[in-house]
Structure formats: structure tokens, C-alpha cells
N, C-alpha and C. Protein backbone atom coordinates (compact mmCIF):
# COMPACT_ATOMS: atom_id res chain seq x y z
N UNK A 1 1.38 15.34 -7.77
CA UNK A 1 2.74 15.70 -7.42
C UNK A 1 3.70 14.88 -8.27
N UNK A 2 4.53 15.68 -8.77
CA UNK A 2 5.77 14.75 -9.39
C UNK A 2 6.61 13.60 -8.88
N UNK A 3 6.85 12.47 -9.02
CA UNK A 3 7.51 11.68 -8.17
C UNK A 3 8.30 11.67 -7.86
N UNK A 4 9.58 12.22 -8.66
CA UNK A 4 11.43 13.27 -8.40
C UNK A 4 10.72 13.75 -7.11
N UNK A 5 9.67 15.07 -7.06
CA UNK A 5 9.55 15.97 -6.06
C UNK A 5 9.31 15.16 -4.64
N UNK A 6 8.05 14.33 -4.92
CA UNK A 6 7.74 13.64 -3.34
C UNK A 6 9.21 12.92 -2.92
N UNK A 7 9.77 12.01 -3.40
CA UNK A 7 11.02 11.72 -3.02
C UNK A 7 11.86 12.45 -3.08
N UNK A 8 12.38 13.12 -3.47
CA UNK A 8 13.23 14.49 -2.67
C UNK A 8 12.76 14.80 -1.45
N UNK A 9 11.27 15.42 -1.64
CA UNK A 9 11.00 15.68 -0.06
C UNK A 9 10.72 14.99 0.87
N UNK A 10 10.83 13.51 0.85
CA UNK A 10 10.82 12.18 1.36
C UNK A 10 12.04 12.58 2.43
N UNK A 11 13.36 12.44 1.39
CA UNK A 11 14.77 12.27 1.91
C UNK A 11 15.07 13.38 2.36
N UNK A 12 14.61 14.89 1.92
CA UNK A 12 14.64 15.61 3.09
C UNK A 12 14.39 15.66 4.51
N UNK A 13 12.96 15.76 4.43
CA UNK A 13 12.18 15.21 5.94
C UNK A 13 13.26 14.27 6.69
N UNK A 14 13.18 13.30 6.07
CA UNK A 14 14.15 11.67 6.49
C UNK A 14 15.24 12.30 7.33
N UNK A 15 16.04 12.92 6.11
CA UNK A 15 17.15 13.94 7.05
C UNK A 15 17.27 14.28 8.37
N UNK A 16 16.09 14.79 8.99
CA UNK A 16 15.73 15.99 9.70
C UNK A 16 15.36 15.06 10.87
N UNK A 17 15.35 13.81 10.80
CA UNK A 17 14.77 13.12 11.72
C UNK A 17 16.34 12.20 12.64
N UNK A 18 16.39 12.53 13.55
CA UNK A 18 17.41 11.56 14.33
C UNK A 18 17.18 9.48 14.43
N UNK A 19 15.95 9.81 14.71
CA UNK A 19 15.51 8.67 15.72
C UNK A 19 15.30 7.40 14.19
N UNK A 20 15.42 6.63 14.73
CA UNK A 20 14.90 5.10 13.49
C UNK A 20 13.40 5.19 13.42
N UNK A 21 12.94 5.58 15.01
CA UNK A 21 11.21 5.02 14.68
C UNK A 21 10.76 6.88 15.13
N UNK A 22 9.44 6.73 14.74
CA UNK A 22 8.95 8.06 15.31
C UNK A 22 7.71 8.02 15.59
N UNK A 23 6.95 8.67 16.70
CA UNK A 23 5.45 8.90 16.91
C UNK A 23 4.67 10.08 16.11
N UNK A 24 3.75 9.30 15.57
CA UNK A 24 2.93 10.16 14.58
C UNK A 24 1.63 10.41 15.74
N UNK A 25 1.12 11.97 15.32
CA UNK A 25 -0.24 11.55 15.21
C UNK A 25 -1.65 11.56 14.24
N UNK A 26 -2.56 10.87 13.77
CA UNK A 26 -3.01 10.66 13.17
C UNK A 26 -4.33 11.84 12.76
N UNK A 27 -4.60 11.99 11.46
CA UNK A 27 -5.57 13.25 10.91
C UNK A 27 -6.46 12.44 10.65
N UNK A 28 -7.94 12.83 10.94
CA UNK A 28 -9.29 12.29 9.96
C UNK A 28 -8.70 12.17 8.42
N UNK A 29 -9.33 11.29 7.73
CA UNK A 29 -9.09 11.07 6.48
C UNK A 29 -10.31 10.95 5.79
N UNK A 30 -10.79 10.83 4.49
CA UNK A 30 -11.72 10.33 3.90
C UNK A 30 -12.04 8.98 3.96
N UNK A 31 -11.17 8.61 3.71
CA UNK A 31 -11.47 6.93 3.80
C UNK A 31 -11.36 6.01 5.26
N UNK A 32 -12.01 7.07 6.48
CA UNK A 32 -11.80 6.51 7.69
C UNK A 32 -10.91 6.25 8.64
N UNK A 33 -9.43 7.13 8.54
CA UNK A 33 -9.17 7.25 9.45
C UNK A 33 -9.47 8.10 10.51
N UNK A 34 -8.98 8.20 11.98
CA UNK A 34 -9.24 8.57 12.87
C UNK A 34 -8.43 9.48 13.57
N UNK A 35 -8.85 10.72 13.78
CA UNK A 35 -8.04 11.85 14.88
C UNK A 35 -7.17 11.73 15.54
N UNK A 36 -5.78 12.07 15.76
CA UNK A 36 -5.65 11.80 17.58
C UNK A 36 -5.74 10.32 17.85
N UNK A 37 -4.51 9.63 16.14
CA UNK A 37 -4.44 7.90 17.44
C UNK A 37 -2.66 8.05 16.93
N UNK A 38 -2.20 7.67 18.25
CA UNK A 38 -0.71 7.89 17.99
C UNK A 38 -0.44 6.43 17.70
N UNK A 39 0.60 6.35 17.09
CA UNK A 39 1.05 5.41 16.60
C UNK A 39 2.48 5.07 16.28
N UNK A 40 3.74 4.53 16.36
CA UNK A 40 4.73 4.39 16.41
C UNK A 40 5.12 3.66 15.47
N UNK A 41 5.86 4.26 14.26
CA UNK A 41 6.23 3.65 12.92
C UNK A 41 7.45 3.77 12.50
N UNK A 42 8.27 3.48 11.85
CA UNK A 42 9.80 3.37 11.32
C UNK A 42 9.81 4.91 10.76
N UNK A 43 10.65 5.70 10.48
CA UNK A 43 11.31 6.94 10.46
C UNK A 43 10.41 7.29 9.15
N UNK A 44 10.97 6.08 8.04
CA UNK A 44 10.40 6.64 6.49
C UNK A 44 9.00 6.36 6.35
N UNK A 45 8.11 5.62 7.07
CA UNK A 45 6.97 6.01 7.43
C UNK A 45 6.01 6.88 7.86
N UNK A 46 6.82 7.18 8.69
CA UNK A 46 6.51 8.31 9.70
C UNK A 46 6.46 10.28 8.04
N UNK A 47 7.48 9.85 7.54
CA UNK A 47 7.63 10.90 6.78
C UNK A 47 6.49 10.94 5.45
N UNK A 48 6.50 9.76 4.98
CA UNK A 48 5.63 9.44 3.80
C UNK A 48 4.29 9.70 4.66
N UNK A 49 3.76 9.62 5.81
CA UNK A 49 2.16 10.16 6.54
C UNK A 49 2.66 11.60 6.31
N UNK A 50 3.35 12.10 7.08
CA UNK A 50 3.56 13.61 6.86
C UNK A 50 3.17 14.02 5.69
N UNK A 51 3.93 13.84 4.30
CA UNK A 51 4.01 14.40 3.28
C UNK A 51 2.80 14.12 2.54
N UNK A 52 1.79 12.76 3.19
CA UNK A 52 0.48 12.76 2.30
C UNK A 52 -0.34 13.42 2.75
N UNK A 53 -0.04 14.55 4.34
CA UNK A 53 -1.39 15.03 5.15
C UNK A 53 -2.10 13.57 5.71
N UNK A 54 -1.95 12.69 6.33
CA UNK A 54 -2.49 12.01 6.73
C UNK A 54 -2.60 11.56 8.60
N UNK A 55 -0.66 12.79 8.95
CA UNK A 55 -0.61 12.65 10.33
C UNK A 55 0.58 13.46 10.24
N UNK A 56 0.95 13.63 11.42
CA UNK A 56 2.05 14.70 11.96
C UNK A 56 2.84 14.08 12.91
N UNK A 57 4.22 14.57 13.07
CA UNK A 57 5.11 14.30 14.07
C UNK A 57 4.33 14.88 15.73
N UNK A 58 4.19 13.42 16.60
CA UNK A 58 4.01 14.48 18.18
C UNK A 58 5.00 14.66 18.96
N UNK A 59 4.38 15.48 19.75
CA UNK A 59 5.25 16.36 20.71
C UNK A 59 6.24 15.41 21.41
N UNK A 60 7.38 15.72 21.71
CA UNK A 60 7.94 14.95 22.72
C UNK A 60 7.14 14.33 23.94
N UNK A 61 6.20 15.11 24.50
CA UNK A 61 5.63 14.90 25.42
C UNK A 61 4.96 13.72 24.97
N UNK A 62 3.67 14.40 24.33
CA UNK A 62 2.98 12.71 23.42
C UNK A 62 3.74 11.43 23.39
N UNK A 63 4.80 11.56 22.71
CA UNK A 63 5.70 10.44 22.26
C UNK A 63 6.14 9.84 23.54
N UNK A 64 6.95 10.29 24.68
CA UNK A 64 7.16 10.06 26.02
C UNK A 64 6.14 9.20 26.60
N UNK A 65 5.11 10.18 26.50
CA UNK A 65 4.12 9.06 27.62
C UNK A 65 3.28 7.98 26.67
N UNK A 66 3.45 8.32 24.86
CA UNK A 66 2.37 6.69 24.27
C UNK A 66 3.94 5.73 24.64
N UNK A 67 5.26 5.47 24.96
CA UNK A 67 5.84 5.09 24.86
C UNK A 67 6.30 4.23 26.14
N UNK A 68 5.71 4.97 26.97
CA UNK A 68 5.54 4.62 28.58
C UNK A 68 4.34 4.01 28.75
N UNK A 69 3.14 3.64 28.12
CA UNK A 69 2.04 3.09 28.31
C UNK A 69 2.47 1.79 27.55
């Protein structure tokens, strides 16, 4: 990927996001990561996992209750 492009679509995403921090959740990876572990990271974090396929924004719900535990 071009590096102009990923950062553009960095600061897009970024955009789109209200909150400072956000709950991800996490994709199998090759190099060992793990399914389904939520995790709570700063906004531009949260976007740079997105954009590598490595995890996804969760549901409100998700986010609610890893946030309450």
C-alpha cells in the first residue's frame, strides 16, 4: 500500500470516530494473535488495527460491558 494512501485513510477513519479511546476486537493473525480479545486503545490505534485487518471496532454493547468489568 502506498503510504500518502494508508495515512489518508488513517485520518479518515480518525474522523469518523468521536471518542479519544476505542474498543477493538481482536482477529487471529499469523504471527499469534488471538480471536475475540477486546482491548481498549487510544482512537489512532484503534484505526491503524482496523486498516491492517488485525481487529475491528465492537459493538457498543461489547464496549459497555469490557468497560464495566
Amino acid at each position: 500500500m502506498d503510504v500518502r494512501q494508508y495515512y489518508k485513510k488513517l485520518h479518515e477513519l480518525e474522523a469518523t470516530m468521536p471518542e479519544a479511546n476505542a474498543v477493538v476486537v481482536s482477529f487471529e493473525t499469523p504471527d499469534g494473535g488471538k480471536a475475540g480479545v477486546l482491548t481498549e486503545v487510544p482512537r489512532r490505534n484503534a484505526c491503524q488495527l482496523m486498516l491492517e485487518g488485525r481487529a475491528q471496532l465492537a459493538s457498543d454493547a461489547e464496549a459497555e460491558e469490557f468497560r464495566q468489568n
